[in-house]
Each structure stands twice: as structure tokens, then as C-alpha cells.
C-alpha atoms as a PDB file:
ATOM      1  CA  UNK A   1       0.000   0.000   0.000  1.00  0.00           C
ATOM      2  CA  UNK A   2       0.940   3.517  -0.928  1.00  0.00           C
ATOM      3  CA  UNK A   3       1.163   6.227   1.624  1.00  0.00           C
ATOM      4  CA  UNK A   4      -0.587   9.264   1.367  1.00  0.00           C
ATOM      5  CA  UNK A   5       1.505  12.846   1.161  1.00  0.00           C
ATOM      6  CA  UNK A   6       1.404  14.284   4.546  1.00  0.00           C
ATOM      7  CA  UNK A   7      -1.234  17.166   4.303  1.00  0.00           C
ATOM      8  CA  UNK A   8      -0.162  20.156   6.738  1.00  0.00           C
ATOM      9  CA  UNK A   9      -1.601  19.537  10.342  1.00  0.00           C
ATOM     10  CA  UNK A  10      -2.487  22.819  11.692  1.00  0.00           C
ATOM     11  CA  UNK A  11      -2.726  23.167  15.348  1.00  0.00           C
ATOM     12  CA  UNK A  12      -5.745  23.549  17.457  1.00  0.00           C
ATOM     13  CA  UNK A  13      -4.857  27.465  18.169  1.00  0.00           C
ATOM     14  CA  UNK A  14      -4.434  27.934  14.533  1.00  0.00           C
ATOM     15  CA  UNK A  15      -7.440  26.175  13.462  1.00  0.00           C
ATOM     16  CA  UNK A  16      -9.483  28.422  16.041  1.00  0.00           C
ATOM     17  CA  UNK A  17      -7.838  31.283  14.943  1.00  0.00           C
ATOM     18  CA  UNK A  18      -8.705  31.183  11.062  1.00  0.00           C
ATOM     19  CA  UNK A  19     -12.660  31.029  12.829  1.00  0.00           C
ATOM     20  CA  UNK A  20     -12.340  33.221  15.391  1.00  0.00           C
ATOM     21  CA  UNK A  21     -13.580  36.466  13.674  1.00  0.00           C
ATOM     22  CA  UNK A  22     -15.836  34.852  12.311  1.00  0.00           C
ATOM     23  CA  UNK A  23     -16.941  33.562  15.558  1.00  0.00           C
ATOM     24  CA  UNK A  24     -16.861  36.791  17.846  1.00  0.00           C
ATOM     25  CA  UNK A  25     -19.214  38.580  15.049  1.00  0.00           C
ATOM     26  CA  UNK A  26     -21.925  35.761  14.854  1.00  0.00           C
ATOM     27  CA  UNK A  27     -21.250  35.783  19.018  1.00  0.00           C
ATOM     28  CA  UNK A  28     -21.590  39.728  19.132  1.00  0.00           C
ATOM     29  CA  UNK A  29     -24.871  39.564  17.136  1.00  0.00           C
ATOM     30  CA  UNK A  30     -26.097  37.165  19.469  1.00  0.00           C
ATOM     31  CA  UNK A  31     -25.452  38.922  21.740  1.00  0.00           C
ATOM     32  CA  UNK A  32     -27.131  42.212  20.582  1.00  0.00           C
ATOM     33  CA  UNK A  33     -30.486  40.133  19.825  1.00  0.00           C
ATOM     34  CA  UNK A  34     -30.511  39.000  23.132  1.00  0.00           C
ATOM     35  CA  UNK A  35     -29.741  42.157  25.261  1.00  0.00           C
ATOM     36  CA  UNK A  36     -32.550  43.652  22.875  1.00  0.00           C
ATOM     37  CA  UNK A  37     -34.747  40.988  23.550  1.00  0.00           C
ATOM     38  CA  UNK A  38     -34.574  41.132  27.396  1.00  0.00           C
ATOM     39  CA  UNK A  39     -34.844  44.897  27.575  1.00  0.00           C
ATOM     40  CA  UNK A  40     -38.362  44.754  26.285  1.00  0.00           C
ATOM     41  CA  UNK A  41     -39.927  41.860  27.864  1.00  0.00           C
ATOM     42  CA  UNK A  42     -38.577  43.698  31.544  1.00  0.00           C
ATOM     43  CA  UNK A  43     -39.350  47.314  30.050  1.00  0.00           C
ATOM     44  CA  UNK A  44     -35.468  48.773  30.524  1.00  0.00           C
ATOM     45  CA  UNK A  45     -34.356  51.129  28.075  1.00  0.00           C
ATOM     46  CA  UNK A  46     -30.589  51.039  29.403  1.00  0.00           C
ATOM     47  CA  UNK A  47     -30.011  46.878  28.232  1.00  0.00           C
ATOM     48  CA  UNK A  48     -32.363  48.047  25.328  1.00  0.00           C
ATOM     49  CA  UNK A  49     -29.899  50.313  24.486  1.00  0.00           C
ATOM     50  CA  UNK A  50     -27.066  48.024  25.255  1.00  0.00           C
ATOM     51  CA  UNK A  51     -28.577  45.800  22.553  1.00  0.00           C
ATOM     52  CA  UNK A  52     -28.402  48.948  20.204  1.00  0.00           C
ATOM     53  CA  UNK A  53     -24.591  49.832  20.762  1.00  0.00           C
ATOM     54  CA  UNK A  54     -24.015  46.052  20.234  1.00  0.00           C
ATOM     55  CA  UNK A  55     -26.328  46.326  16.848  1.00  0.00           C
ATOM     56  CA  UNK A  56     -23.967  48.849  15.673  1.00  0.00           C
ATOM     57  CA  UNK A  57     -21.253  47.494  16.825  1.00  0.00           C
ATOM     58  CA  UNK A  58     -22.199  43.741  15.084  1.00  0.00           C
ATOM     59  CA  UNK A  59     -22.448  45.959  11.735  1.00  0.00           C
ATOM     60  CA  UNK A  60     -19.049  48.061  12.096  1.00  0.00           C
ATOM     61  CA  UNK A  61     -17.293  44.839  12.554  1.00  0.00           C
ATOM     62  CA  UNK A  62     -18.587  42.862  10.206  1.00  0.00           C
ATOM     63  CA  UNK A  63     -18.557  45.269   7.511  1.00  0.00           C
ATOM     64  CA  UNK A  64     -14.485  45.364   8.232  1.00  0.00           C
ATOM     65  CA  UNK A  65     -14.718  41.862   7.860  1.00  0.00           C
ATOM     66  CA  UNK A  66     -15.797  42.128   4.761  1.00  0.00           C
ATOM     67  CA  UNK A  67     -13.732  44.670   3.547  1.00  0.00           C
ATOM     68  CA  UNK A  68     -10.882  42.870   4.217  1.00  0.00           C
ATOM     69  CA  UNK A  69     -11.563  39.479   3.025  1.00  0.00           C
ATOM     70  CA  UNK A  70     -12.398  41.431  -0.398  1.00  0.00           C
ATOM     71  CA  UNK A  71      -8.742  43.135  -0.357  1.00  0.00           C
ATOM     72  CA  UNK A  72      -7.294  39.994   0.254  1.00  0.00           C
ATOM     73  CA  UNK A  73      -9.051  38.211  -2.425  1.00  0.00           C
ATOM     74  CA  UNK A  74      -7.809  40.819  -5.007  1.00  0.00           C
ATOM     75  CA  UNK A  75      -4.075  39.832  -4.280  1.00  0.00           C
END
């Protein structure tokens, strides 16, 4: 039997890093929803608007995100 090449093995930190913005804008909209969410059903404007600064915050970084990946596909 023939052997296989080797692929690279990447390690666990480096896998998690290629996902990790990825991750912490899908967590940060979550986030948002849910602070939104909460401050109507118990009638607080302060989480409410907590959910807002995360809203804007959610688009801000994922629009870099974008940005970014798009430069770095034009390479």
C-alpha cells in the first residue's frame, strides 16, 4: 500500500484562529439580539440600548470583515 503525502496539520490554536472572527461577530450579534430581547420583555431602556450599541457594533465589525476578506481576495 501507498502512503498518502502528509497534508499540513495545523494546530488547534491555529485552526481556532482562522474562525475566530468569524466567531466573535456571529457571538456579538447574538449577543445584541438577546440584550434587545430582554430589555423589552422587563421594560429597561438602558439593556435596550445596550442591545443597540451592540447592533452597531455587530455591523461596524462585520462590515471590516468584509472589507478585508475582499482586499485579500484581489491579491
Amino acid at each position: 500500500m501507498m502512503k498518502e503525502p502528509e497534508k499540513e496539520r495545523k494546530s488547534i490554536l491555529e485552526q481556532a484562529r482562522e474562525r475566530l472572527d468569524i466567531t466573535l461577530i456571529l457571538f456579538e450579534l447574538v449577543l445584541s439580539v438577546v440584550f434587545i430581547v430582554v430589555g423589552y420583555l422587563i421594560d429597561n431602556n438602558y439593556i435596550r440600548g445596550v442591545g443597540v450599541g451592540l447592533t452597531i457594533s455587530w455591523v461596524t465589525s462585520a462590515l471590516a470583515y468584509l472589507i478585508t476578506k475582499m482586499k485579500k481576495g484581489k491579491k
